[in-house]
C-alpha atoms as a PDB file:
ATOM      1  CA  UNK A   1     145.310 196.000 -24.701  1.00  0.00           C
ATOM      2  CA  UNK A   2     145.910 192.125 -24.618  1.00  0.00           C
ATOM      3  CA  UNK A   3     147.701 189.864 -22.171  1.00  0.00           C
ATOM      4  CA  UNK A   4     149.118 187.158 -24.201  1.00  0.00           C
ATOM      5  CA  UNK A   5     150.905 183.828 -23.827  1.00  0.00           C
ATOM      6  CA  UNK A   6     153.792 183.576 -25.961  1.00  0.00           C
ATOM      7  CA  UNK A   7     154.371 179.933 -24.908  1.00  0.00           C
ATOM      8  CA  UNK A   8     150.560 179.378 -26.074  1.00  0.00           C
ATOM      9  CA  UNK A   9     150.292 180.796 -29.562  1.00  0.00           C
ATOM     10  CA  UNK A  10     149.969 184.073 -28.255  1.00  0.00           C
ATOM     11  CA  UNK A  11     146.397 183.476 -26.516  1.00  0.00           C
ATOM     12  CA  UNK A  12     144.987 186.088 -24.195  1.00  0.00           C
ATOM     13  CA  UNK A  13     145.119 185.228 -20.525  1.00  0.00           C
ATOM     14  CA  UNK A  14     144.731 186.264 -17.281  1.00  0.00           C
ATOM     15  CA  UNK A  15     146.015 184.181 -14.913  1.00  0.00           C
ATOM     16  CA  UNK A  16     149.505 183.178 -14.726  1.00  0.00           C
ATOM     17  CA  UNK A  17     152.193 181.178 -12.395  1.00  0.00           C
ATOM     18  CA  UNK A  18     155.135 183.384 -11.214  1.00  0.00           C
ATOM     19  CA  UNK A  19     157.737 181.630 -13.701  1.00  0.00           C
ATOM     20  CA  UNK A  20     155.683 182.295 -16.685  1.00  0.00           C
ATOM     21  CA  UNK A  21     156.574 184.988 -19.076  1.00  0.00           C
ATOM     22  CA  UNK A  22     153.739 187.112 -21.021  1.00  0.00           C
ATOM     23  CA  UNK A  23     153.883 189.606 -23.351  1.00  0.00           C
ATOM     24  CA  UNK A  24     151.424 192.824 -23.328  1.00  0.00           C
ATOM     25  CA  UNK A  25     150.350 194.096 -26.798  1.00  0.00           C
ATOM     26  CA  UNK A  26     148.983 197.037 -27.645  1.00  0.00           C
ATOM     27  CA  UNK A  27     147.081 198.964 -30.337  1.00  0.00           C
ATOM     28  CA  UNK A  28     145.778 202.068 -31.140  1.00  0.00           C
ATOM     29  CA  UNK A  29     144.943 204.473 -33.871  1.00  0.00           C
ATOM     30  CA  UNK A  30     145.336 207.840 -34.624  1.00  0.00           C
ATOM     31  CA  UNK A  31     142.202 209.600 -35.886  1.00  0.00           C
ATOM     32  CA  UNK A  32     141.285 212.726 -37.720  1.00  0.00           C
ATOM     33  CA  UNK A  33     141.705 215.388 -40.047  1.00  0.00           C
ATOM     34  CA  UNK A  34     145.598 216.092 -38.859  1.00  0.00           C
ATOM     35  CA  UNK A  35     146.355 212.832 -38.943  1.00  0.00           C
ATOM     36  CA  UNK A  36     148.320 213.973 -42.696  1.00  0.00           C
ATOM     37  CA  UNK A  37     150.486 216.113 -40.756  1.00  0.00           C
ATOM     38  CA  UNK A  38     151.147 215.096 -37.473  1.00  0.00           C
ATOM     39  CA  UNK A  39     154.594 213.810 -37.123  1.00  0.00           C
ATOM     40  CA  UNK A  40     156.619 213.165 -34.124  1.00  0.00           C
ATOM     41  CA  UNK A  41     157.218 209.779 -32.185  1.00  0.00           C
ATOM     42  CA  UNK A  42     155.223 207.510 -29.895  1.00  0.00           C
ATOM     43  CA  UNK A  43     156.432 206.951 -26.246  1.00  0.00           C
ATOM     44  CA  UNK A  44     154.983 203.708 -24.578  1.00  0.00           C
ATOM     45  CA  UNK A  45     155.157 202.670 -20.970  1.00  0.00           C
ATOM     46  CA  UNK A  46     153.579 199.795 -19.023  1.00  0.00           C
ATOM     47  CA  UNK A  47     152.708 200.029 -15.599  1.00  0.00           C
ATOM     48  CA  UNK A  48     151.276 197.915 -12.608  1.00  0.00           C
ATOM     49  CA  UNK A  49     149.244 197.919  -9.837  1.00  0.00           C
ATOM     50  CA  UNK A  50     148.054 196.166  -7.141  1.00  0.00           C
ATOM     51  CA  UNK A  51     145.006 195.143  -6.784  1.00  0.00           C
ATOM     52  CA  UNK A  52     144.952 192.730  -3.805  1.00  0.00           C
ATOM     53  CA  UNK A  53     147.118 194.106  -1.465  1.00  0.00           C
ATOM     54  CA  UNK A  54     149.855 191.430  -1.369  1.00  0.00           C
ATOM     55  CA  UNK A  55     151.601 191.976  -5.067  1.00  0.00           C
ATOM     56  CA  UNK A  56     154.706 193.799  -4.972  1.00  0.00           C
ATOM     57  CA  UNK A  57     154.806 194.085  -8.627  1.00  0.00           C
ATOM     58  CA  UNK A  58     154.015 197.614  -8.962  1.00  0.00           C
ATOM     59  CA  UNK A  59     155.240 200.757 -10.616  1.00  0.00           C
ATOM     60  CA  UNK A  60     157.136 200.900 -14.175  1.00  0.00           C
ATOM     61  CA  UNK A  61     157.902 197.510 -16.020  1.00  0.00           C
ATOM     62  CA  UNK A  62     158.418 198.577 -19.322  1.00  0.00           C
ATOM     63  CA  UNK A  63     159.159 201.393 -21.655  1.00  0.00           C
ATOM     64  CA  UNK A  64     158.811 201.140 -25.592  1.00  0.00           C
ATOM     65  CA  UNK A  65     161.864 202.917 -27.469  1.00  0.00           C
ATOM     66  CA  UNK A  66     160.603 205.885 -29.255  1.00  0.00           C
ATOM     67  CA  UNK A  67     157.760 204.937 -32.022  1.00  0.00           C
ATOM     68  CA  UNK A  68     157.814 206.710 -35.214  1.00  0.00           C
ATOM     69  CA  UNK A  69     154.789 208.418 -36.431  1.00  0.00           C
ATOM     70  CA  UNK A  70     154.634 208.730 -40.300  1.00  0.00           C
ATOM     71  CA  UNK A  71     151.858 211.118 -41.521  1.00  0.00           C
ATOM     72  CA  UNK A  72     149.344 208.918 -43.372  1.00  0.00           C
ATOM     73  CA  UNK A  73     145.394 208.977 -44.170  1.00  0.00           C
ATOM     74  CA  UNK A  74     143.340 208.418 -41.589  1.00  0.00           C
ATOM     75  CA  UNK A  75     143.024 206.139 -39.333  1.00  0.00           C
ATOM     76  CA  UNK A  76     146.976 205.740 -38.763  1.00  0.00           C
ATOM     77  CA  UNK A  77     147.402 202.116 -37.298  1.00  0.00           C
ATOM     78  CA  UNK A  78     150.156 201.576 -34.097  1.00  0.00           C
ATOM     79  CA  UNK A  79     151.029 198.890 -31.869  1.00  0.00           C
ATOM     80  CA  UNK A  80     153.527 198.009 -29.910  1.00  0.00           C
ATOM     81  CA  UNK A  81     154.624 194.573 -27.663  1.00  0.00           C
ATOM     82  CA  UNK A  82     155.971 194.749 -24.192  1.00  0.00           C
ATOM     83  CA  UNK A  83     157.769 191.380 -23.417  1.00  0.00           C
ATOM     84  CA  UNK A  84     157.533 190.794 -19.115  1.00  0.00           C
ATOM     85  CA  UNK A  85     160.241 187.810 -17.940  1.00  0.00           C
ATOM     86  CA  UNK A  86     161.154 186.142 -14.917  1.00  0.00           C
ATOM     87  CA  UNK A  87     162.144 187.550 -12.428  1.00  0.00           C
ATOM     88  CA  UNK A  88     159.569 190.548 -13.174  1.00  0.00           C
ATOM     89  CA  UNK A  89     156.040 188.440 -12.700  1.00  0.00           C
ATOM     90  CA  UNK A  90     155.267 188.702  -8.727  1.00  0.00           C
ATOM     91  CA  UNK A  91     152.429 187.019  -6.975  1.00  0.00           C
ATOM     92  CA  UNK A  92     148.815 188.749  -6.802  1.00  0.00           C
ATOM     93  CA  UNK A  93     146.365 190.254  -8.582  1.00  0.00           C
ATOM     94  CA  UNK A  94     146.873 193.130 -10.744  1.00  0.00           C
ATOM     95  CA  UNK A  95     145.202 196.026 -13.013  1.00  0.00           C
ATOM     96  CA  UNK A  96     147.897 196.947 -16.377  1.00  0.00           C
ATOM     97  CA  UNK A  97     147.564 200.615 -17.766  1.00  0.00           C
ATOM     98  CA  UNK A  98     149.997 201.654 -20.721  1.00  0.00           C
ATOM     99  CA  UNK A  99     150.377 205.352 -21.127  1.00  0.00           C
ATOM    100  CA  UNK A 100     150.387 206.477 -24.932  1.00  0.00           C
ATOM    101  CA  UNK A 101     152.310 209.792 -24.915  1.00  0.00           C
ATOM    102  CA  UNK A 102     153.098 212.292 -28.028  1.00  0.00           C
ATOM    103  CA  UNK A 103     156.967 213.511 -28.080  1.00  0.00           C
ATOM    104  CA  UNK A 104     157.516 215.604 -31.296  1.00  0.00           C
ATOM    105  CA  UNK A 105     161.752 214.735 -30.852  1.00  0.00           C
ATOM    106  CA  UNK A 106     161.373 210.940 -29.517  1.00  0.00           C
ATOM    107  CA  UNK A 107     162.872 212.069 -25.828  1.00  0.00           C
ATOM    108  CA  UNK A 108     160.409 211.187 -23.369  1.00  0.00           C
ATOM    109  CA  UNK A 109     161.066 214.191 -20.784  1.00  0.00           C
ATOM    110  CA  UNK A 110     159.531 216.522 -23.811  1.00  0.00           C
ATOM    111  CA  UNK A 111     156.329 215.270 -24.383  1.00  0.00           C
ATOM    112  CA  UNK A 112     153.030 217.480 -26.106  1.00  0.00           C
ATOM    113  CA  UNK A 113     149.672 217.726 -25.045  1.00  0.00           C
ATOM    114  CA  UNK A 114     148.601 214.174 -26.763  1.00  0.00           C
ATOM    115  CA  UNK A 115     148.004 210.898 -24.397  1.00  0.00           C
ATOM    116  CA  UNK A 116     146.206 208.301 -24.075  1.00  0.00           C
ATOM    117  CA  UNK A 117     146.015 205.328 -22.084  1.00  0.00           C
ATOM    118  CA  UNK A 118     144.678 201.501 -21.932  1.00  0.00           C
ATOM    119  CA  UNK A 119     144.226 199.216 -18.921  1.00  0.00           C
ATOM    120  CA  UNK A 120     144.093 195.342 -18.967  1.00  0.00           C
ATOM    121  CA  UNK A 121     141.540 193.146 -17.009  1.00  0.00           C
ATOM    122  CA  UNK A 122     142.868 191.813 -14.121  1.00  0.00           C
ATOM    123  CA  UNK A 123     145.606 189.654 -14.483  1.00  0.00           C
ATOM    124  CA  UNK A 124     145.880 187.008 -11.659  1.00  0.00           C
ATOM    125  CA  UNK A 125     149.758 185.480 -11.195  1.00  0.00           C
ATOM    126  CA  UNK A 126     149.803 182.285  -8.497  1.00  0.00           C
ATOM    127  CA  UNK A 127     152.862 180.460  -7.223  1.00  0.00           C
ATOM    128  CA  UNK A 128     151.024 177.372  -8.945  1.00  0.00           C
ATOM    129  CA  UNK A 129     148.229 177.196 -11.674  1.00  0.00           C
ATOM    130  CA  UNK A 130     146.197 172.922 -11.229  1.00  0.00           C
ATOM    131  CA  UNK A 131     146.047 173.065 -15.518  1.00  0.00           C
ATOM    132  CA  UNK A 132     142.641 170.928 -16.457  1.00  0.00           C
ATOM    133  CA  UNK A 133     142.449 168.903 -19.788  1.00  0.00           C
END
């Protein structure tokens, strides 16, 4: 998982002012022997949580559309990019887990066994960021 700039050529980050946008990209593989036959879609959500106590950005901010799984040789390559705007960026200091869930017909309430999950350092977002040369 990756915090990115989209303003900066897409460099990772971790601290942010409130009006900036960032996008959160994330990859993962498939792996294995089944990986020939397993079908199905990918369901992607991004979540946050506080971390200092004062952030009120918390909870769902994104959910991918479903994510098409092709059987292929292994390892099967995925990634997907959330996109988080103004208004959505709150003050404080927060931990980013995306949930990687299996669901066989794409709809998210019927979802298998498979998961995953990735978290993000901690991304620090400040009313104002002093930028040095």
């Amino acid at each position: 998982m990756a915090v990115l700039d989209p303003t900066e050529g897409n460099e990772r980050i971790s601290l942010l002012e409130v009006d900036d946008e960032f996008d959160v990209r994330l990859r993962w593989e498939l792996t294995g022997a089944n990986t020939t036959t397993t079908g199905g879609f990918w369901i992607v959500s991004l979540y946050s949580s506080n971390m200092d106590g004062t952030g009120t950005m918390v909870g769902l901010l994104a959910a991918s559309p479903a994510i098409p799984i092709t059987p292929g040789v292994s390892p099967r390559k995925f990634e997907y990019t959330f996109k988080v705007a103004p208004p959505t960026p709150k003050e404080g200091l927060y931990k980013l887990t995306a949930t990687i869930n299996h669901a066989p017909t794409g709809n998210p309430n019927q979802i298998s066994e498979m998961f995953d999950y990735a978290e993000s350092t901690p991304v620090d977002i400040r009313t104002t960021v002093v930028e040095s040369n």
